[in-house]
Protein backbone atom coordinates (compact mmCIF):
# COMPACT_ATOMS: atom_id res chain seq x y z
CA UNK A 1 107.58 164.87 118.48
CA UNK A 2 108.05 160.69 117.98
CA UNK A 3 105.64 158.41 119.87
CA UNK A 4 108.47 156.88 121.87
CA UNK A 5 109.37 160.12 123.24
CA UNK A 6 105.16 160.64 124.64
CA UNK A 7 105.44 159.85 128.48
CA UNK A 8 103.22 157.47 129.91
CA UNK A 9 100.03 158.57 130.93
CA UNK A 10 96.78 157.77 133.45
CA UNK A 11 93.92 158.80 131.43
CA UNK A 12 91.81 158.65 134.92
CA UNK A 13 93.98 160.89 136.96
CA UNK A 14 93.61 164.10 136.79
CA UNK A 15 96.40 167.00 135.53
CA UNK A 16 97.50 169.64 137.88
CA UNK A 17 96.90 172.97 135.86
CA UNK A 18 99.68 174.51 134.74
CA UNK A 19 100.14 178.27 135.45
CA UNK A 20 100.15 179.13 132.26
CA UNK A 21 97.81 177.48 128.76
CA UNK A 22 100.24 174.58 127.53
CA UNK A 23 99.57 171.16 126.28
CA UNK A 24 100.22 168.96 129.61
CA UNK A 25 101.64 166.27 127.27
CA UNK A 26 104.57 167.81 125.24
CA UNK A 27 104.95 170.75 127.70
CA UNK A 28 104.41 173.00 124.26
CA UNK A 29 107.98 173.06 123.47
CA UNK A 30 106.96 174.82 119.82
CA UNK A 31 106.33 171.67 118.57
CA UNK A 32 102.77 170.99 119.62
CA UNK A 33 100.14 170.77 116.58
CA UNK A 34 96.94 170.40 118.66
CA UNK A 35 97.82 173.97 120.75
CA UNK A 36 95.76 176.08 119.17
CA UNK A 37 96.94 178.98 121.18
CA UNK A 38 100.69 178.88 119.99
CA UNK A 39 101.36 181.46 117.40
CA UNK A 40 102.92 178.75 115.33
CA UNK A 41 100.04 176.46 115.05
CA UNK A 42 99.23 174.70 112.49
CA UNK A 43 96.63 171.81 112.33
CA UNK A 44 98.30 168.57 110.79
CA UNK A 45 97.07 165.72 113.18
CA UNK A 46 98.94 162.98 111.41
CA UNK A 47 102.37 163.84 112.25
CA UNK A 48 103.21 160.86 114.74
CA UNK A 49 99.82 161.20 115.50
CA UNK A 50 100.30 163.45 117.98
CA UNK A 51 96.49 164.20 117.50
CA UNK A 52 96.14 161.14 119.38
CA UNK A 53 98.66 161.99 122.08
CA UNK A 54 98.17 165.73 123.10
CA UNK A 55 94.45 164.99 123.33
CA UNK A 56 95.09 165.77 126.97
CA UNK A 57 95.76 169.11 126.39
CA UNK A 58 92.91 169.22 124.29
CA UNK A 59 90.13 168.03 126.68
CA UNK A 60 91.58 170.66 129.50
CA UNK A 61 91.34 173.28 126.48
CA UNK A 62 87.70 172.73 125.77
CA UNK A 63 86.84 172.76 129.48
CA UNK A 64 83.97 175.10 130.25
CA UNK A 65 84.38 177.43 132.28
CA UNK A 66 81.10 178.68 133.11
CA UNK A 67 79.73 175.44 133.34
CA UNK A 68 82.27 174.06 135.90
CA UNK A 69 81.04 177.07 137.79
CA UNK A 70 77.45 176.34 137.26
CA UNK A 71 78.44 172.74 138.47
CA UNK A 72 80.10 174.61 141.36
CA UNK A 73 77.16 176.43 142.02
CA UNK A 74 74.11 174.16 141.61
CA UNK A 75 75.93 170.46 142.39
CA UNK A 76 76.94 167.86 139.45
CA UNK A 77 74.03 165.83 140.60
CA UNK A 78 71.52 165.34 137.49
CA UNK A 79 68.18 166.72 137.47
CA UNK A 80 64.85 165.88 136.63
CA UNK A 81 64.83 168.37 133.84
CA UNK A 82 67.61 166.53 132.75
CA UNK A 83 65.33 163.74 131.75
CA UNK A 84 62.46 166.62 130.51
CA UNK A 85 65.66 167.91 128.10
CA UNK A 86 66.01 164.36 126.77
CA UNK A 87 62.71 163.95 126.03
CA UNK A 88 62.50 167.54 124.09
CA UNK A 89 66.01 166.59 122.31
CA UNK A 90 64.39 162.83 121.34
CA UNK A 91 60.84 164.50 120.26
CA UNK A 92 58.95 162.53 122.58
CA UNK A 93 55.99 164.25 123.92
CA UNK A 94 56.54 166.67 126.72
CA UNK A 95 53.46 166.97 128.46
CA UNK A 96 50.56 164.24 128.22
CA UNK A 97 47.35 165.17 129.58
CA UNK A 98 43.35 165.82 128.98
CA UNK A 99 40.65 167.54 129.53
CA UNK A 100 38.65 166.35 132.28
CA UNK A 101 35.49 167.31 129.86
CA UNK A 102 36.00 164.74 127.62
CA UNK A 103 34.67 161.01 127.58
CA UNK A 104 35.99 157.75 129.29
CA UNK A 105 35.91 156.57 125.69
CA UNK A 106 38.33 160.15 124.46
CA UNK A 107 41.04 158.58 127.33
CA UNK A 108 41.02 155.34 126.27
CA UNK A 109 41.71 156.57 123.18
CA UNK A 110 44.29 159.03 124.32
CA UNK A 111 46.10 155.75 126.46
CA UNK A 112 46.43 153.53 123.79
CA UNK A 113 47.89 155.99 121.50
CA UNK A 114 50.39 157.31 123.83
CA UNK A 115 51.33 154.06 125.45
CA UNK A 116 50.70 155.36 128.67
CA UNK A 117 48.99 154.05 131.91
CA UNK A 118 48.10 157.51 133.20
CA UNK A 119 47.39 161.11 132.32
CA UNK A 120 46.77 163.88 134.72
CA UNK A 121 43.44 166.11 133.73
CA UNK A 122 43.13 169.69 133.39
CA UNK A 123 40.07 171.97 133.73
CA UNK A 124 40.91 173.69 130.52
CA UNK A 125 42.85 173.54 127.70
CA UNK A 126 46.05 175.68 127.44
CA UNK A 127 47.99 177.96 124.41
CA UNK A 128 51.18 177.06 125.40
CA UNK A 129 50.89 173.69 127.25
CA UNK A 130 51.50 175.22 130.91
CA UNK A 131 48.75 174.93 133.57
CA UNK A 132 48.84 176.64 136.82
CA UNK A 133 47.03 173.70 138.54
CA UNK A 134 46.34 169.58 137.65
CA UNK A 135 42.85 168.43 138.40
CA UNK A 136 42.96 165.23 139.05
CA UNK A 137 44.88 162.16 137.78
CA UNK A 138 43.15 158.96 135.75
CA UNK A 139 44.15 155.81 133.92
CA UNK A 140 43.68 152.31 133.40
CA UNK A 141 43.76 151.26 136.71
CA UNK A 142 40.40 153.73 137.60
CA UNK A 143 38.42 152.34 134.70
CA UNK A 144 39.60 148.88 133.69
CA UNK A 145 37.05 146.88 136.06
CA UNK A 146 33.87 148.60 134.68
CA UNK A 147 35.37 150.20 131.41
CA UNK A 148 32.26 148.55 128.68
CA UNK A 149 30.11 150.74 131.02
CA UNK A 150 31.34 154.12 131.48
CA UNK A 151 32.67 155.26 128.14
CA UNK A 152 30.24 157.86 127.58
CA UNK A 153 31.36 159.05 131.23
CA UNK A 154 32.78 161.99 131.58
CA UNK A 155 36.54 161.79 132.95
CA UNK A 156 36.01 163.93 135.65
CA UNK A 157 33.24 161.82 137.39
CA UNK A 158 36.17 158.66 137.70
CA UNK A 159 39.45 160.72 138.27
CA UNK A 160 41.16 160.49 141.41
CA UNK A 161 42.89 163.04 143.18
CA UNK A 162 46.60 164.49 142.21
CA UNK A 163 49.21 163.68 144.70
CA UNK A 164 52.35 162.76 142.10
CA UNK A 165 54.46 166.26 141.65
CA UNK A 166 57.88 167.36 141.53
CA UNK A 167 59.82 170.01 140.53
CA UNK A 168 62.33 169.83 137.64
CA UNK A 169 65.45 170.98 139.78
CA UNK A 170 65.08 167.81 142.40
CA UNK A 171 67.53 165.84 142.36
CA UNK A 172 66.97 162.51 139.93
CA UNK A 173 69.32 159.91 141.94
CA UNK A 174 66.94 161.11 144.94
CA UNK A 175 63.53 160.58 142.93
CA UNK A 176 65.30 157.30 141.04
CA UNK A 177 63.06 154.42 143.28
CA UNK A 178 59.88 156.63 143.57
CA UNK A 179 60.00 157.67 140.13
CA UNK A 180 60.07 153.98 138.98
CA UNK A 181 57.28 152.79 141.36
CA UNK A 182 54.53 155.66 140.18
CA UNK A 183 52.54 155.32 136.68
CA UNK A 184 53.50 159.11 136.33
CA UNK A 185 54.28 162.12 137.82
CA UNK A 186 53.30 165.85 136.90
CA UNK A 187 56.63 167.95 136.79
CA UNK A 188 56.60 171.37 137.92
CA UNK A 189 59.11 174.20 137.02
CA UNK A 190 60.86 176.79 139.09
CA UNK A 191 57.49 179.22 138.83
CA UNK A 192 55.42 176.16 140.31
CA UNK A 193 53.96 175.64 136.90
CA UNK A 194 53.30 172.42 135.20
CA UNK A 195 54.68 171.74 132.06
CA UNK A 196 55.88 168.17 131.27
CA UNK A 197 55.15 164.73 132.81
CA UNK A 198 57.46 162.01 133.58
CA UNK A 199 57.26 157.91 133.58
CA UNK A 200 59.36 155.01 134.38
CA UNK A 201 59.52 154.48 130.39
CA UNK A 202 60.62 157.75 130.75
CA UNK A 203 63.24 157.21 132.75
CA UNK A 204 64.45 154.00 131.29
CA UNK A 205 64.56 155.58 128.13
CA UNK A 206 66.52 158.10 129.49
CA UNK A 207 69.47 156.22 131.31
CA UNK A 208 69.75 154.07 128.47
CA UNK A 209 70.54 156.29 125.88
CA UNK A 210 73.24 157.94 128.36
CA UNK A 211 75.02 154.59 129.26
CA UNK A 212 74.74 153.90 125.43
CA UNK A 213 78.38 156.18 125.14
CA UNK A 214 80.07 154.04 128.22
CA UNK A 215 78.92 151.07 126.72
CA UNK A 216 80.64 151.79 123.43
CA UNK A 217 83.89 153.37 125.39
CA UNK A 218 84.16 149.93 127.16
CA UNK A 219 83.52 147.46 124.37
CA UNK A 220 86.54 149.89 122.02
CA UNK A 221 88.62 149.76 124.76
CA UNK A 222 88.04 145.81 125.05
CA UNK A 223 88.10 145.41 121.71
CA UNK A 224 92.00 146.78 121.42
CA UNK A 225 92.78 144.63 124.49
CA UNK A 226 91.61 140.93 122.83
CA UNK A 227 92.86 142.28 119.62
CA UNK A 228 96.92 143.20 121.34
CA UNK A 229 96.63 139.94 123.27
CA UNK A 230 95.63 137.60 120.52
CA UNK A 231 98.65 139.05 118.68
CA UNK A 232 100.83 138.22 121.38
CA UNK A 233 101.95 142.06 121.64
CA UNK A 234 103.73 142.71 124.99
CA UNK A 235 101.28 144.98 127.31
CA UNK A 236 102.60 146.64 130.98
CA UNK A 237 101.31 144.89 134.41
CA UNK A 238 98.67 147.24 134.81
CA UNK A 239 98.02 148.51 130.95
CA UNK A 240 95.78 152.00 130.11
CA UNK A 241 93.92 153.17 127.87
CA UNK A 242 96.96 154.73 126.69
CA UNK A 243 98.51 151.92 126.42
CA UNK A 244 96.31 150.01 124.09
CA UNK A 245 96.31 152.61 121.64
CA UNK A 246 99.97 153.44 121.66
CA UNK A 247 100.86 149.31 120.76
CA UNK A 248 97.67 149.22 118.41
CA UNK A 249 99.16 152.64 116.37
CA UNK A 250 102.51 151.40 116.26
CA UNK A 251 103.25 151.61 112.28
CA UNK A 252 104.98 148.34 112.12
CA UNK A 253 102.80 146.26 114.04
CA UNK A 254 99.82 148.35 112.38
CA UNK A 255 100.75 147.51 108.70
CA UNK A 256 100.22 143.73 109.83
CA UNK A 257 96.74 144.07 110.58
CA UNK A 258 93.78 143.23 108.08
CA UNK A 259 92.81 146.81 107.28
CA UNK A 260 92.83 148.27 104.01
CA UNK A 261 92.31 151.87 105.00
CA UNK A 262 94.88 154.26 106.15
CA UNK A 263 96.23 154.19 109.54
CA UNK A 264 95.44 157.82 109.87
CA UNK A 265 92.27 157.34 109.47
CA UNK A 266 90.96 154.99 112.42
CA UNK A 267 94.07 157.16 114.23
CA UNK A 268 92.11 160.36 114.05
CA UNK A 269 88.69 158.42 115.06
CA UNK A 270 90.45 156.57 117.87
CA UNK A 271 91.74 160.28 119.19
CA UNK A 272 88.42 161.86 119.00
CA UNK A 273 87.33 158.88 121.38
CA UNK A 274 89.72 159.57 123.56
CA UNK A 275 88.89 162.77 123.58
CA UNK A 276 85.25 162.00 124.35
CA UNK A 277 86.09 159.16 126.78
CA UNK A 278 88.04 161.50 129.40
CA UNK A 279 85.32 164.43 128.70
CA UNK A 280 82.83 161.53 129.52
CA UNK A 281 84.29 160.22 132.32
CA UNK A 282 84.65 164.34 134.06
CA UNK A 283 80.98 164.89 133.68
CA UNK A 284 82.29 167.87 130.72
CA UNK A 285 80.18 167.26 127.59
CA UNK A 286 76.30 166.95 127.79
CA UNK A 287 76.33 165.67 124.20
CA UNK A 288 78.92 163.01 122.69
CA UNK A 289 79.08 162.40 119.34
CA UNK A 290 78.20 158.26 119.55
CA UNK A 291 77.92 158.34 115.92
CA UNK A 292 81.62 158.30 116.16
CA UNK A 293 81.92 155.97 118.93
CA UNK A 294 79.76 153.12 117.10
CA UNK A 295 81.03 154.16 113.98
CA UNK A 296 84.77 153.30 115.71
CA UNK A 297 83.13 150.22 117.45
CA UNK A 298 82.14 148.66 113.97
CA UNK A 299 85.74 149.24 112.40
CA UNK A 300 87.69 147.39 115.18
CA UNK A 301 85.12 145.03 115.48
CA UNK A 302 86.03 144.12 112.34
CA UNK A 303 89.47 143.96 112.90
CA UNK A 304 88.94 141.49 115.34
CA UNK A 305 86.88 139.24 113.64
CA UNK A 306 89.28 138.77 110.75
CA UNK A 307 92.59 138.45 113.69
CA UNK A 308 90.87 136.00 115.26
CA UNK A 309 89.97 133.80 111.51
CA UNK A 310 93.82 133.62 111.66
């Protein structure tokens, strides 16, 4: 199956589904080496790098089933536990709070540790971090003014009352601005149980690690534009995604550019984007590989550099 012969495709449309499991790409004429489900498969990605071009198939492939459904069933929209995941995933701690026993001196302590501007306090201690009720809530802001007097304090005599809860299934775009304006808030799960707490650093921390894949996606996909057009290579009206890579792979205007590794190398990595890219894009994958994406970034950036020395 040559390049020339690939049709031209919108990565951001979607396929109708075919009645029956074929790539969408080469119609799985026998030929196709990414359909796992022919009976004549057999993986060998670099002929014509059709790796690259069948990824189509491959992304409607992988599609999960039961988590379209889930989506189906519970909305796309993303969660607060979303963010509690995150913070589980990233080893960040789950749950900050403290015992409304202890001294004003024990939470100034437990503040400047953390790095936080708020706790909420608990009555007593728990085994497995859960509490059935919050006590009160305290930070800098109730002890700052008078703090060199009321160390030996106990917490519970300056604590105000709790009033920042949610549950972990609202919605996050819903809770974005309120979320943002609070110090913290004491997240509750689906048994009305408190188990985790959430802050704007939180949050921040949060969305930027998940734009961190778009903002590698963009700056490839940029990066093969300025690359093409400082080269003078001859791009449609309204060029894709598809279309960058298909001029960028071509072996003859390939073998002119400044890189000393083999073109089936940055091929394979610049398929597995794609892959991840249109996954991305559908809301399919909760985890992309951005090891792969920066570690794609840093090879054409360095492409570029030494195209534009020229």
């Amino acid at each position: 199956m040559l390049s020339e012969d690939i049709p031209e495709l919108n990565f951001d449309e979607e396929y109708e589904t075919p009645d029956f499991d074929v790539c969408v790409i080469c119609n799985d004429d026998g030929e196709c080496l990414d359909n796992k489900n022919h009976p004549n498969y057999k993986f060998d990605p670099w002929d014509d790098l059709t790796y690259l071009l069948c990824w189509g198939y491959i992304r409607r492939r992988d599609a999960n089933k039961k988590e379209l459904e889930t989506i189906n069933k519970e909305g796309a929209n993303l969660k607060i536990r979303d963010v509690i995941d995150y913070k589980v995933n990233n080893d960040k701690t789950l749950f900050h709070y403290i015992n409304g026993d202890k001294s004003i001196a024990e939470l100034v302590a437990y503040l400047t540790k953390h790095k936080i501007q708020a706790c909420p306090v608990v009555k007593n201690n728990s085994v497995d971090g859960i509490f059935d009720d919050i006590d009160g809530e305290i930070g800098w802001e109730e002890i700052s003014r008078n703090i060199a007097n009321i160390l030996n304090d106990s917490i519970r005599d300056h604590m105000k009352v709790p009033n920042h809860s949610l549950f972990d299934s609202e919605s996050l775009l819903k809770r974005n601005q309120v979320i943002g304006k609070k110090r913290i808030f004491y997240i509750k799960n689906k048994n009305k149980k408190y188990y985790a707490t959430l802050t704007p650093e939180d949050l921040l921390s949060y969305y930027s690690e998940i734009i961190k894949p778009f903002s590698y996606l963009r700056e490839i996909e940029m990066i093969l534009k300025a690359i093409l057009i400082k080269c003078d290579v001859e791009l449609p009206e309204k060029p894709t995604i598809y279309d960058y890579n298909k001029a960028f792979l071509n072996k003859d205007f390939f073998s002119k550019l400044p890189y000393n590794q083999p073109r089936k190398q940055l091929a394979k990595k610049l398929g597995e984007t794609n892959e991840i890219r249109n996954a991305f894009f559908h809301h399919r994958v909760k985890e992309i590989d951005t090891v792969l994406l920066k570690d794609t970034w840093k090879e054409l950036k360095a492409i570029l550099n030494e195209v534009y020395k020229k």
